[in-house]
PDB file of N, CA and C in Angstrom:
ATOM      1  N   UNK A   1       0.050 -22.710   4.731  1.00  0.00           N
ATOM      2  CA  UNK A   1      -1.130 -21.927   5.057  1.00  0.00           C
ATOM      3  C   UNK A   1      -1.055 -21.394   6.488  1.00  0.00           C
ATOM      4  N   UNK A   2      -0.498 -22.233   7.528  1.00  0.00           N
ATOM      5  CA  UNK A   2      -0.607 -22.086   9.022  1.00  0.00           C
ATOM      6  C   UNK A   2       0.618 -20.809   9.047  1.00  0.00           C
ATOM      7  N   UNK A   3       1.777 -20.529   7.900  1.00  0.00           N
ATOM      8  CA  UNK A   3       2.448 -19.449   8.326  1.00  0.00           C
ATOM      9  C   UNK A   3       1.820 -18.313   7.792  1.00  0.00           C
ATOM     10  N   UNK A   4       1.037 -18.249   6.659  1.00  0.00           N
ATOM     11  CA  UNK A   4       0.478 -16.993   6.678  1.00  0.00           C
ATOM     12  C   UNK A   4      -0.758 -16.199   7.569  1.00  0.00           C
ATOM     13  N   UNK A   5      -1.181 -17.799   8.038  1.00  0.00           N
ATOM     14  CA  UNK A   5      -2.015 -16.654   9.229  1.00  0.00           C
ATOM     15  C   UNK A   5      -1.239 -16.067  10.299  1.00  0.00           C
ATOM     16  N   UNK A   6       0.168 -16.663  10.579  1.00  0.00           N
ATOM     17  CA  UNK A   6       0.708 -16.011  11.660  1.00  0.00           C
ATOM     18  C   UNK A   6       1.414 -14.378  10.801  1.00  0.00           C
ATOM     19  N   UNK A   7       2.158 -14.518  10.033  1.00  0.00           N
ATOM     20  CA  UNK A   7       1.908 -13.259   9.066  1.00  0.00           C
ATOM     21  C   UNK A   7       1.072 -12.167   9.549  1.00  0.00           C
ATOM     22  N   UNK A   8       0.397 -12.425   8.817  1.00  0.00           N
ATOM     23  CA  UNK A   8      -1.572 -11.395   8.912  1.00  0.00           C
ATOM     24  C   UNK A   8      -1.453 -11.284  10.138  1.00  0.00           C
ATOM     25  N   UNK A   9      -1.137 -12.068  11.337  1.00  0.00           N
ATOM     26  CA  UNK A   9      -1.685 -12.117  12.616  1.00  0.00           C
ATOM     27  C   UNK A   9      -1.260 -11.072  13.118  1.00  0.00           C
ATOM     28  N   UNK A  10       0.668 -11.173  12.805  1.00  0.00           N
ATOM     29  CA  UNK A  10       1.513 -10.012  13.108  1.00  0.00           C
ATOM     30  C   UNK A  10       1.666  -9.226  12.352  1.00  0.00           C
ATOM     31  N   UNK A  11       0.767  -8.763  11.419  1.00  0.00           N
ATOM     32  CA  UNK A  11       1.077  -7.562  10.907  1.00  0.00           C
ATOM     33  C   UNK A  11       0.147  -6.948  11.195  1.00  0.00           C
ATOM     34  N   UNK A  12      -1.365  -7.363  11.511  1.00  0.00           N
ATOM     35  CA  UNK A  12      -2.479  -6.949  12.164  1.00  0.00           C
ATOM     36  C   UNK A  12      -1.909  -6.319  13.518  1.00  0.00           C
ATOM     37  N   UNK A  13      -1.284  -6.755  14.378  1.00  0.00           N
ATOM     38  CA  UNK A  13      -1.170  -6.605  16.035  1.00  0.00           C
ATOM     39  C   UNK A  13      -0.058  -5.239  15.638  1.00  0.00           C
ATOM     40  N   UNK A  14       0.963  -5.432  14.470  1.00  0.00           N
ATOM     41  CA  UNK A  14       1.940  -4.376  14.705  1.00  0.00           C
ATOM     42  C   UNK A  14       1.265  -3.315  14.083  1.00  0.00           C
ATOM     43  N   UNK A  15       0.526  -3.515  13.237  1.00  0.00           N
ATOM     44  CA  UNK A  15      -0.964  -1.952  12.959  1.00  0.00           C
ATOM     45  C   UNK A  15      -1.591  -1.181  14.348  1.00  0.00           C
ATOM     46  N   UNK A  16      -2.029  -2.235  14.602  1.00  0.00           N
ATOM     47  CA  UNK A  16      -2.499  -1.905  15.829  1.00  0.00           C
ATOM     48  C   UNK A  16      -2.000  -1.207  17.047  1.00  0.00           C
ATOM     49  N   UNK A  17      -0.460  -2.066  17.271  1.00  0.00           N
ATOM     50  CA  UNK A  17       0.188  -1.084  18.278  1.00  0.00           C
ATOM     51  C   UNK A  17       1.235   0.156  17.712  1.00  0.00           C
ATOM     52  N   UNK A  18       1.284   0.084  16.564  1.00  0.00           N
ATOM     53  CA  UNK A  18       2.268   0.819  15.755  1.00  0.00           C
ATOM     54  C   UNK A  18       2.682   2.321  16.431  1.00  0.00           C
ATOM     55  N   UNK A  19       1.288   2.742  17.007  1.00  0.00           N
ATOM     56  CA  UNK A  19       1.243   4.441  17.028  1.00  0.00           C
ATOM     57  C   UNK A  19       1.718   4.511  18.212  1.00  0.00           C
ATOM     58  N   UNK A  20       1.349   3.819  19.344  1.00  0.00           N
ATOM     59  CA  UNK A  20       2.107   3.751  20.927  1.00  0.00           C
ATOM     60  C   UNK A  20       3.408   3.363  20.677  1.00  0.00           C
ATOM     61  N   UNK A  21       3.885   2.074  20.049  1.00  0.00           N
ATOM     62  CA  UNK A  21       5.440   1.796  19.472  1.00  0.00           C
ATOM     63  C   UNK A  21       6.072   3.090  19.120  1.00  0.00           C
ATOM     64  N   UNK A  22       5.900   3.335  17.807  1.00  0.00           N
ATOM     65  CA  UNK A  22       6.554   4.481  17.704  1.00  0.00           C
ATOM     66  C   UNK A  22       6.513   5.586  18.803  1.00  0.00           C
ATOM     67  N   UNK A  23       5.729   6.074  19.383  1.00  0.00           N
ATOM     68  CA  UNK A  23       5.842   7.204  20.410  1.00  0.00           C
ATOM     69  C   UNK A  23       6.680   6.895  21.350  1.00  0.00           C
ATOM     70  N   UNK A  24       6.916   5.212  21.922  1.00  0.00           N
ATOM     71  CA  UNK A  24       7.514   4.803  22.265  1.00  0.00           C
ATOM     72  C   UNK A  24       9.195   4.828  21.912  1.00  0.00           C
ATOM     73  N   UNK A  25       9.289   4.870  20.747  1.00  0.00           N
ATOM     74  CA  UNK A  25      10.696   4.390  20.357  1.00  0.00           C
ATOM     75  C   UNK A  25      11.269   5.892  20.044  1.00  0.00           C
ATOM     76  N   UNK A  26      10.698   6.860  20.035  1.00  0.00           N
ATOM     77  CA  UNK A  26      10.807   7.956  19.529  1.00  0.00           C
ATOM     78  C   UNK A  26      11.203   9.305  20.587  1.00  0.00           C
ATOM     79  N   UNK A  27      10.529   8.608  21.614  1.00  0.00           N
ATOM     80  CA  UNK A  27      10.796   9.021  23.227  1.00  0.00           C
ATOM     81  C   UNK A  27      12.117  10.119  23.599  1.00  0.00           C
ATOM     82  N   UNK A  28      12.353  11.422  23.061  1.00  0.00           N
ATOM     83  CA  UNK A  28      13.771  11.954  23.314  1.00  0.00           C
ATOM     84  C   UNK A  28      14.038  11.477  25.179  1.00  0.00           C
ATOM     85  N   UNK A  29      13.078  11.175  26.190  1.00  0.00           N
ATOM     86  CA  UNK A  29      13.692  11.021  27.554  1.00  0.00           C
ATOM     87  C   UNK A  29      13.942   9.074  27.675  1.00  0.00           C
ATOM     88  N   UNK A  30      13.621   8.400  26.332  1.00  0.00           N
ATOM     89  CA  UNK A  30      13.922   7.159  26.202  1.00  0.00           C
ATOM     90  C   UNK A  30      15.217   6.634  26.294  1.00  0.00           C
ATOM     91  N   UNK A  31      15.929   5.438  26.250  1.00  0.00           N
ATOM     92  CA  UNK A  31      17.500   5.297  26.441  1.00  0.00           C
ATOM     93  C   UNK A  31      17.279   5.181  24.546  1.00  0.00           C
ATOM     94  N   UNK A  32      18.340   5.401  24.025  1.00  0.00           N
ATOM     95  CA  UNK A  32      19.438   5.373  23.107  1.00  0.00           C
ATOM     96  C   UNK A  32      19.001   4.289  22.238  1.00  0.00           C
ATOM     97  N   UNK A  33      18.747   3.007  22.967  1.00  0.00           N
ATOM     98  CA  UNK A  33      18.622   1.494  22.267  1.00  0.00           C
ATOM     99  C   UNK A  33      17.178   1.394  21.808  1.00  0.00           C
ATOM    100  N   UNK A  34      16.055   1.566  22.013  1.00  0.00           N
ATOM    101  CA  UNK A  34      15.139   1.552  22.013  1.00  0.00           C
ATOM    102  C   UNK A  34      14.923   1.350  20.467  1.00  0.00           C
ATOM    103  N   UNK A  35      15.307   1.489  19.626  1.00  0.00           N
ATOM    104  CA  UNK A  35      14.862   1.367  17.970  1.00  0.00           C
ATOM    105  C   UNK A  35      15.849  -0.143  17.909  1.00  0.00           C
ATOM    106  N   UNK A  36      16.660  -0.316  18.534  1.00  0.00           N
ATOM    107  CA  UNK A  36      17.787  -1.378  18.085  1.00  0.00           C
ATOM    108  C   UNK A  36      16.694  -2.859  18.857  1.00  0.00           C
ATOM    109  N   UNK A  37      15.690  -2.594  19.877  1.00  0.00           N
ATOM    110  CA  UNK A  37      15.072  -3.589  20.866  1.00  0.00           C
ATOM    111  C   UNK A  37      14.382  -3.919  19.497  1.00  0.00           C
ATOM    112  N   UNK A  38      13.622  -3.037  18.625  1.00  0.00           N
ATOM    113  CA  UNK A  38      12.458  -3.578  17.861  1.00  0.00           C
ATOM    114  C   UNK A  38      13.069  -4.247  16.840  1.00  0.00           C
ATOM    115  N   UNK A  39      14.223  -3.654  15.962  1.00  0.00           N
ATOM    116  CA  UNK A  39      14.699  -4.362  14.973  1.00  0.00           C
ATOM    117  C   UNK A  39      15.389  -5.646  15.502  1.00  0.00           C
ATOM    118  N   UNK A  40      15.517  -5.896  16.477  1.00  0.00           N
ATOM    119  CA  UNK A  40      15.949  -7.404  17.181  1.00  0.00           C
ATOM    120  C   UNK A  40      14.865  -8.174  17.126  1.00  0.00           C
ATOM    121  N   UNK A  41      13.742  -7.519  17.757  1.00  0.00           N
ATOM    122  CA  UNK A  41      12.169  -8.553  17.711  1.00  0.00           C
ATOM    123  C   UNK A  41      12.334  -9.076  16.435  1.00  0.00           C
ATOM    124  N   UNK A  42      12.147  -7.999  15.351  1.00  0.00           N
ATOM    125  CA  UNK A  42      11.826  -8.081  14.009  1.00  0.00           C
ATOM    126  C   UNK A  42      12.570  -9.471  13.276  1.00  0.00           C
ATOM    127  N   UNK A  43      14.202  -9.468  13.932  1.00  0.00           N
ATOM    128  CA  UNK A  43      15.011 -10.579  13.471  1.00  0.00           C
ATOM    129  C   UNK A  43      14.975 -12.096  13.741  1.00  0.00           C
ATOM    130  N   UNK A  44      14.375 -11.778  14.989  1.00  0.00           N
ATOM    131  CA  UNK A  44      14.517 -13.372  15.745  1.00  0.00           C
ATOM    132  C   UNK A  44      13.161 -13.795  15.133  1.00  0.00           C
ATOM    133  N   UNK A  45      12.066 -13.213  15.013  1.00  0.00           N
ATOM    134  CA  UNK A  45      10.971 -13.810  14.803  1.00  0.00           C
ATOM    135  C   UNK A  45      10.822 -14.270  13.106  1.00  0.00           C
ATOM    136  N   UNK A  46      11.698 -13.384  12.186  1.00  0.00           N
ATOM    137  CA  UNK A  46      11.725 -14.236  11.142  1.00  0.00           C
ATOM    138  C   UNK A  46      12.557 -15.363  11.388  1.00  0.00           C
ATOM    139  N   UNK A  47      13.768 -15.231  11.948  1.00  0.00           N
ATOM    140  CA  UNK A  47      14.278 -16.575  11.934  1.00  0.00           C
ATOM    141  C   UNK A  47      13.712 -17.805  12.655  1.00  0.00           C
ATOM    142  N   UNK A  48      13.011 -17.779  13.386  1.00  0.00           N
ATOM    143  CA  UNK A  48      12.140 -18.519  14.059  1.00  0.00           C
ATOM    144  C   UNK A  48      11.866 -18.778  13.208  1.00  0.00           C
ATOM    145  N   UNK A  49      10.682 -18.234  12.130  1.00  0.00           N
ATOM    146  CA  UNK A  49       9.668 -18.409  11.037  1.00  0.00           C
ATOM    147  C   UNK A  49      10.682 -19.219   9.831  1.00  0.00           C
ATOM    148  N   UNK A  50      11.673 -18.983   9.447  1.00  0.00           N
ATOM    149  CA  UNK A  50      12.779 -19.683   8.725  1.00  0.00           C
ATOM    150  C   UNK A  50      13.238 -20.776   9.359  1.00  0.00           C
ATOM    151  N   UNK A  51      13.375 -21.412  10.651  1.00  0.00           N
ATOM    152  CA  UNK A  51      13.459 -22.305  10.939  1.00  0.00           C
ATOM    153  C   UNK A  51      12.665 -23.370  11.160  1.00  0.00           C
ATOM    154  N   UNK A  52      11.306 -22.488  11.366  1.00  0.00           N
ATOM    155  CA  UNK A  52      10.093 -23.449  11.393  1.00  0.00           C
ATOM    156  C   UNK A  52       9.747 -24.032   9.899  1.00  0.00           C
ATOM    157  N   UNK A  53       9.858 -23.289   8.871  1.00  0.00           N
ATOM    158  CA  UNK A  53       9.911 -23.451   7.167  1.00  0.00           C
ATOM    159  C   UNK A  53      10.815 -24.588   7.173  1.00  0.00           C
ATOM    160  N   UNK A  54      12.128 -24.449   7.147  1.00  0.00           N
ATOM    161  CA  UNK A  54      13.155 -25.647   6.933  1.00  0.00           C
ATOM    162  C   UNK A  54      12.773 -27.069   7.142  1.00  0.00           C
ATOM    163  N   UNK A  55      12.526 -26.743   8.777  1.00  0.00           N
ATOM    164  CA  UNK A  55      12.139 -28.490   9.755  1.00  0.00           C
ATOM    165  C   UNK A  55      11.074 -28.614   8.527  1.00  0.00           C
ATOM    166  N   UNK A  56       9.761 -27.994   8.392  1.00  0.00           N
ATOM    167  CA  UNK A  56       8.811 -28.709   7.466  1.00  0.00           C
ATOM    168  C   UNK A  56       9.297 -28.978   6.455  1.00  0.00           C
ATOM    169  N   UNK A  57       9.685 -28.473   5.346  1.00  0.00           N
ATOM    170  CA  UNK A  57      10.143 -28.880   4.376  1.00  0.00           C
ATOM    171  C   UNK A  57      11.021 -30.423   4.201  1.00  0.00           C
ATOM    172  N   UNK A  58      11.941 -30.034   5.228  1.00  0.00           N
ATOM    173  CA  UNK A  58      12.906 -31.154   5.580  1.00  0.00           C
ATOM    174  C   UNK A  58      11.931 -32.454   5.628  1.00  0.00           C
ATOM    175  N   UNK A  59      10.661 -32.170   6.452  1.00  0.00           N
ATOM    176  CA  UNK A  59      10.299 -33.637   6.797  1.00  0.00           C
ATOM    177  C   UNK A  59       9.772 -34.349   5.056  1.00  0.00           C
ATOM    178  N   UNK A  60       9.048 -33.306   4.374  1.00  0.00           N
ATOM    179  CA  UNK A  60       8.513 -33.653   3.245  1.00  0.00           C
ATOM    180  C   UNK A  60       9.439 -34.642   2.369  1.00  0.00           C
TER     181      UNK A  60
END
C-alpha cells in the first residue's frame, strides 16, 4: 500500500511539473543531454522502488 502512494505521489508532482520539464528538455539553446538527465531519474527511482519491493518481500 505504502508503494502506491509513492506512485500517485510521483505521478501527481510529474503532472504538475510536466509543462516547465518539457520546455525545459526541449530547450534548442539547452546542452544535448538534457532528455538522457530525465530518463536516468526515471531509472534509478524504479530501481530504488524494486529494491525496496525485494528487501520486503525477502523479510516475509
Amino acid at each position: 500500500m505504502n508503494n502506491q502512494r509513492l506512485v500517485i505521489l510521483l505521478l501527481l508532482i510529474a503532472y504538475i511539473f510536466s509543462p516547465s520539464l518539457f520546455n525545459w528538455i526541449i530547450n534548442p539553446e539547452g546542452a544535448w543531454y538534457r532528455p538522457y538527465i530525465v530518463w536516468i531519474l526515471v531509472i534509478v527511482i524504479a530501481f530504488v522502488i524494486q529494491l525496496r519491493r525485494k528487501k520486503y518481500q525477502d523479510l516475509d
